[in-house]
C-alpha atoms as a PDB file:
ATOM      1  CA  UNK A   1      82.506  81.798 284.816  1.00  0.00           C
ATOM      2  CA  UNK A   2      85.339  78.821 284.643  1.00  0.00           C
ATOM      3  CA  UNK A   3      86.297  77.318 281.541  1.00  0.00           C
ATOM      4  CA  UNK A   4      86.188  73.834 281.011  1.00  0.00           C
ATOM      5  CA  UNK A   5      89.669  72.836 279.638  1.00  0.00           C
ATOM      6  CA  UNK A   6      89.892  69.355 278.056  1.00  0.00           C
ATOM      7  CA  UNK A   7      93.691  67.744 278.933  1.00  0.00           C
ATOM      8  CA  UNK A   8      95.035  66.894 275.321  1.00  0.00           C
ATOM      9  CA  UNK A   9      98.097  65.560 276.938  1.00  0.00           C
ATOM     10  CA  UNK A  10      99.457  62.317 276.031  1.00  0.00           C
ATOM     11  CA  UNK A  11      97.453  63.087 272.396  1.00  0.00           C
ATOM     12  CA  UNK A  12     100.750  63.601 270.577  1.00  0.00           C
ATOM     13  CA  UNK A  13     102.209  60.709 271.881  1.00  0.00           C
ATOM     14  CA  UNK A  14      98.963  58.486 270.969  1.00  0.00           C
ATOM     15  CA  UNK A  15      99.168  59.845 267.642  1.00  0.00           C
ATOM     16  CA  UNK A  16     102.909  58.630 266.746  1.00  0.00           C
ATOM     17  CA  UNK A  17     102.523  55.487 268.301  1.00  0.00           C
ATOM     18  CA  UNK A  18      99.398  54.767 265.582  1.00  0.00           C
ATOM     19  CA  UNK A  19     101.262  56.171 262.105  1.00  0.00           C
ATOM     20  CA  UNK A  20     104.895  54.808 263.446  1.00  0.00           C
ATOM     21  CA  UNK A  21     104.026  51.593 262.174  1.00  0.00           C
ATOM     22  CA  UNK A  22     102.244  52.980 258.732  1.00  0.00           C
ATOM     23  CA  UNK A  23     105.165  55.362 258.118  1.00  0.00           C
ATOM     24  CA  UNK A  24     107.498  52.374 258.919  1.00  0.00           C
ATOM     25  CA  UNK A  25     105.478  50.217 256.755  1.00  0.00           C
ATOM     26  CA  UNK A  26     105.665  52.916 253.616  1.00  0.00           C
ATOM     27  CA  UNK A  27     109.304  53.263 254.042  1.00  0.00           C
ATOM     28  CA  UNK A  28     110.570  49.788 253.903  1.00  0.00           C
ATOM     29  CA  UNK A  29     107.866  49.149 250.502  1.00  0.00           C
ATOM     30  CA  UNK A  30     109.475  51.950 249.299  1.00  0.00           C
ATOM     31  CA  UNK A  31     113.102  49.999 249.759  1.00  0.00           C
ATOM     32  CA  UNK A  32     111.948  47.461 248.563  1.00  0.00           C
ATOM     33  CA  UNK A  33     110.630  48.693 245.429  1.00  0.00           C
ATOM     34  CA  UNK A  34     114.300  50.463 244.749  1.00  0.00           C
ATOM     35  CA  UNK A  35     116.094  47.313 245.384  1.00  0.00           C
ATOM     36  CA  UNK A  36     113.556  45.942 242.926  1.00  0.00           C
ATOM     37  CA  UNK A  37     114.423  48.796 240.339  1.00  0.00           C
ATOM     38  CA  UNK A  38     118.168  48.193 240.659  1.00  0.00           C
ATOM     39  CA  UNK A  39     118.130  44.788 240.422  1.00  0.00           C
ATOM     40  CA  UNK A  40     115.735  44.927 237.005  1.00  0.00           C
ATOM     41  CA  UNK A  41     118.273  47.382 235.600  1.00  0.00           C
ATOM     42  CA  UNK A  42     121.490  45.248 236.375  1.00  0.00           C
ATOM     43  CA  UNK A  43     119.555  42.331 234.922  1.00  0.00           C
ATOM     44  CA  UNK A  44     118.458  44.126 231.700  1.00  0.00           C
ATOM     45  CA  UNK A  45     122.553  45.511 231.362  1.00  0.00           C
ATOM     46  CA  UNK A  46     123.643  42.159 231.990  1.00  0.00           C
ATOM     47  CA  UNK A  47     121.657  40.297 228.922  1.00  0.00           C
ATOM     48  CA  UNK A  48     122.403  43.304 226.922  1.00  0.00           C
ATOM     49  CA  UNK A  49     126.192  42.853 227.585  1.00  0.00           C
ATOM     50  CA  UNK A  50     125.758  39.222 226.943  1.00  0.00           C
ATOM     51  CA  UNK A  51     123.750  39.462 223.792  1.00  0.00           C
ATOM     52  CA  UNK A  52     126.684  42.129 222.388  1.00  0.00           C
ATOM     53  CA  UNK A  53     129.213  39.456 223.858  1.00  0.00           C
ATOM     54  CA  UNK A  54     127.062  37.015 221.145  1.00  0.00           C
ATOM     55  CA  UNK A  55     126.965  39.441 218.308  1.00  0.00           C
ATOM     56  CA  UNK A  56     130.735  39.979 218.169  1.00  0.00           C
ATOM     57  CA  UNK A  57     130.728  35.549 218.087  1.00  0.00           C
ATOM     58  CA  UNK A  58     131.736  34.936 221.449  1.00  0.00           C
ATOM     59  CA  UNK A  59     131.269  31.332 222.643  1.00  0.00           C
ATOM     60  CA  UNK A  60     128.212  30.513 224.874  1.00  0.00           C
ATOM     61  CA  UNK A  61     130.443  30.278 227.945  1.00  0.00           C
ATOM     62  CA  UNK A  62     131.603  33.416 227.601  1.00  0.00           C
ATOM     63  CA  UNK A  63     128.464  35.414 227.221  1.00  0.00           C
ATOM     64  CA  UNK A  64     127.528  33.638 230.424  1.00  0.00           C
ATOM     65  CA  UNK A  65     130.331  35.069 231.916  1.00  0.00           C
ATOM     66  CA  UNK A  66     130.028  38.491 230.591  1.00  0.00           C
ATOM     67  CA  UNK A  67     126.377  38.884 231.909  1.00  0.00           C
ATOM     68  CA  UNK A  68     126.640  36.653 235.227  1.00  0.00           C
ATOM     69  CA  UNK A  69     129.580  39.438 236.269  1.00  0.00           C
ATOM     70  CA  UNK A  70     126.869  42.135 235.428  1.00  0.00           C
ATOM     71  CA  UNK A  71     123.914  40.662 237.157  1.00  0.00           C
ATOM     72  CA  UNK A  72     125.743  38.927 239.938  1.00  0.00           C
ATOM     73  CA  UNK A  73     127.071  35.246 240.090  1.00  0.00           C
ATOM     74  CA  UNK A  74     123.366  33.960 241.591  1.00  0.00           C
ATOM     75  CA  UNK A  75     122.034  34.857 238.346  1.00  0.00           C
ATOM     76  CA  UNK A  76     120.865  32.678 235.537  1.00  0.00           C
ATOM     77  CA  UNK A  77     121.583  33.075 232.107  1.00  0.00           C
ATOM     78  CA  UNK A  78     120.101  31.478 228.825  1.00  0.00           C
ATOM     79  CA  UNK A  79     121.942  31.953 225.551  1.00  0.00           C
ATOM     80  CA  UNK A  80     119.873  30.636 222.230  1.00  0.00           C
ATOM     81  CA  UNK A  81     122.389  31.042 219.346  1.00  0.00           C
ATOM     82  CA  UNK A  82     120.872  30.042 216.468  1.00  0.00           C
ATOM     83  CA  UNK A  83     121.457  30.949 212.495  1.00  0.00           C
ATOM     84  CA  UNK A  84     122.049  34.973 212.291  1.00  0.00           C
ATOM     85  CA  UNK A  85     120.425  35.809 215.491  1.00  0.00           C
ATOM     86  CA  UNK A  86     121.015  35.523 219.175  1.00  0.00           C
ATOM     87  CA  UNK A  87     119.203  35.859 222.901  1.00  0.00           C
ATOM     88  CA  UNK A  88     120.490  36.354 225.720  1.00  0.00           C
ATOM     89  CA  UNK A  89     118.043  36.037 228.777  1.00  0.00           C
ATOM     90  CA  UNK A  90     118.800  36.481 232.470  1.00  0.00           C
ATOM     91  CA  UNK A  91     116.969  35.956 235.462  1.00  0.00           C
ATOM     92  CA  UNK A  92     117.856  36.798 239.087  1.00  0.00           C
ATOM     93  CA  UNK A  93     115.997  37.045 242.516  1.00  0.00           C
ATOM     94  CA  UNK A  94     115.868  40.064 244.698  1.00  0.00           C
ATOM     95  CA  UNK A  95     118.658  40.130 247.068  1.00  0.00           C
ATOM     96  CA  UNK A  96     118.594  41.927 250.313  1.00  0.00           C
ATOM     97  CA  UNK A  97     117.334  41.957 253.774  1.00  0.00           C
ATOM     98  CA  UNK A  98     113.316  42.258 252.657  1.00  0.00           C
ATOM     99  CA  UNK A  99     113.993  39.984 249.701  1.00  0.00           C
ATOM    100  CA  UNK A 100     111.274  37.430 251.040  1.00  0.00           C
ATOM    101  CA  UNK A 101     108.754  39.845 249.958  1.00  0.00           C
ATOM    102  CA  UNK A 102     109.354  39.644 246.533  1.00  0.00           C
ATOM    103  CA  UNK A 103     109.134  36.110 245.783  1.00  0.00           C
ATOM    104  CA  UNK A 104     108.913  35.986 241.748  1.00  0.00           C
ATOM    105  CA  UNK A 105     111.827  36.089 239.058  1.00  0.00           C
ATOM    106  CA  UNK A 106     113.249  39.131 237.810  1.00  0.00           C
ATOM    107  CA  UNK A 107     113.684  38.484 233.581  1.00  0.00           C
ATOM    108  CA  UNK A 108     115.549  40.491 230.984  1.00  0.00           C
ATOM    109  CA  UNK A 109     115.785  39.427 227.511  1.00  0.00           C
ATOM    110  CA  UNK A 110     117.751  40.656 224.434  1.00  0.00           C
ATOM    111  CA  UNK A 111     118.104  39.892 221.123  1.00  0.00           C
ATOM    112  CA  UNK A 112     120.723  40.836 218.605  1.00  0.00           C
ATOM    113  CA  UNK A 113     121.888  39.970 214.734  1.00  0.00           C
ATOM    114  CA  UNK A 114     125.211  38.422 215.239  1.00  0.00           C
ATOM    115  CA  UNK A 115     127.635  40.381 213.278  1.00  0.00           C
ATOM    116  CA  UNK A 116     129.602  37.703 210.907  1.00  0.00           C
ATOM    117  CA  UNK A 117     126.057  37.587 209.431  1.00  0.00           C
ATOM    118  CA  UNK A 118     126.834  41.277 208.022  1.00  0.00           C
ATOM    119  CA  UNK A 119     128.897  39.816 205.281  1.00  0.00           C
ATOM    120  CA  UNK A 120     131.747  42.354 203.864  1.00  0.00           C
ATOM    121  CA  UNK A 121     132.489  44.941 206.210  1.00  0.00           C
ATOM    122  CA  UNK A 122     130.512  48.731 205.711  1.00  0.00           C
ATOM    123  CA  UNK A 123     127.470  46.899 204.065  1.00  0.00           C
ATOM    124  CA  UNK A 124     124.526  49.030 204.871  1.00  0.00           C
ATOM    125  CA  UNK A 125     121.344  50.538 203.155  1.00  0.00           C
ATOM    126  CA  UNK A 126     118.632  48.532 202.906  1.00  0.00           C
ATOM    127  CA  UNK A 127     119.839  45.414 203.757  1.00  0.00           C
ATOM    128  CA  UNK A 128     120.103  47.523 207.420  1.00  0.00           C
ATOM    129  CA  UNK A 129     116.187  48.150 206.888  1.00  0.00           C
ATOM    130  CA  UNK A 130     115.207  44.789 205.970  1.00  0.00           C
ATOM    131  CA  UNK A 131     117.502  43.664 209.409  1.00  0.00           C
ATOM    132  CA  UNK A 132     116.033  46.160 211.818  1.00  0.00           C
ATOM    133  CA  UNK A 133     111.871  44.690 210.421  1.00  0.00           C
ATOM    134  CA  UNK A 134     113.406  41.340 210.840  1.00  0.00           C
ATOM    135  CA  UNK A 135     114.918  41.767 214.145  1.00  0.00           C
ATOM    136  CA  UNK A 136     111.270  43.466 215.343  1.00  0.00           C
ATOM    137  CA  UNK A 137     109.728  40.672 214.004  1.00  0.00           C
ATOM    138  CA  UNK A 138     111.713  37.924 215.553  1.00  0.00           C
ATOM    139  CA  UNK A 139     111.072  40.082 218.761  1.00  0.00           C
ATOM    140  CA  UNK A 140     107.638  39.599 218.682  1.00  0.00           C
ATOM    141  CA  UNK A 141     107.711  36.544 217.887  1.00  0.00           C
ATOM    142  CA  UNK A 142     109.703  35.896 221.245  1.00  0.00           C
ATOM    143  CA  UNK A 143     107.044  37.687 223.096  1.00  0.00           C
ATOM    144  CA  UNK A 144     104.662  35.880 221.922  1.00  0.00           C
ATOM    145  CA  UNK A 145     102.773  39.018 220.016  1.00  0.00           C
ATOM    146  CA  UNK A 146     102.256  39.487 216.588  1.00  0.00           C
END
């Protein structure tokens, strides 16, 4: 008795040429979704830097300065000083060669107590308590919570 023996040649080759494309696909999201990351996390160290920059009384344009050399000069940065507090918020786009598929602005905010608002230097105790519920609650109130 013969055996019947199917060819499977070519299968392999068949096979790649249908998950090439998916695989390709999945990598370049995934590149995207880094560049994404690292662009969030210069953003957020960028308005942090700028709201420290405000704390210590800097002037607005140099707080803009501080975070735009952070998050890259493209970037655009807000700075609301205003009695004993101060915000800092930047926003950038995605840069890179598969930047047009992230079309919506990256945002980082921060917030600080401006430090000549301390009074006499070494003050602390619950004056720091009552700052830290105040600067919570002038947090939420930014985001729009309560």
């Amino acid at each position: 008795m013969r055996k019947h023996r199917t060819s499977e040649q070519g299968s392999v080759t068949a096979e790649l040429a249908v998950t090439l494309p998916a695989l390709t696909a999945i990598l370049a999201l995934l590149l995207v979704g880094a560049v994404v990351g690292v662009t969030q996390l210069r953003i957020e160290e960028a308005a942090r830097a700028g709201a420290r920059a405000a704390a210590r009384g800097e002037t607005s344009a140099a707080v803009v300065s501080t975070a735009q050399r952070i998050a890259g000069p493209a970037a655009d940065v807000d700075v609301a000083m205003g009695g004993q507090w101060s915000r800092v918020q930047v926003t950038a786009q995605v840069e890179g060669p598969l930047a047009e598929l992230v079309s919506w602005p990256l945002v980082a905010e921060a917030v600080t107590k401006r430090e000549s608002s301390y009074g006499a230097a070494g003050t602390t105790g619950t004056t720091g308590a009552t700052s830290a519920r105040a600067g919570r609650a002038l947090i939420r109130t930014l985001n729009g919570s309560s």
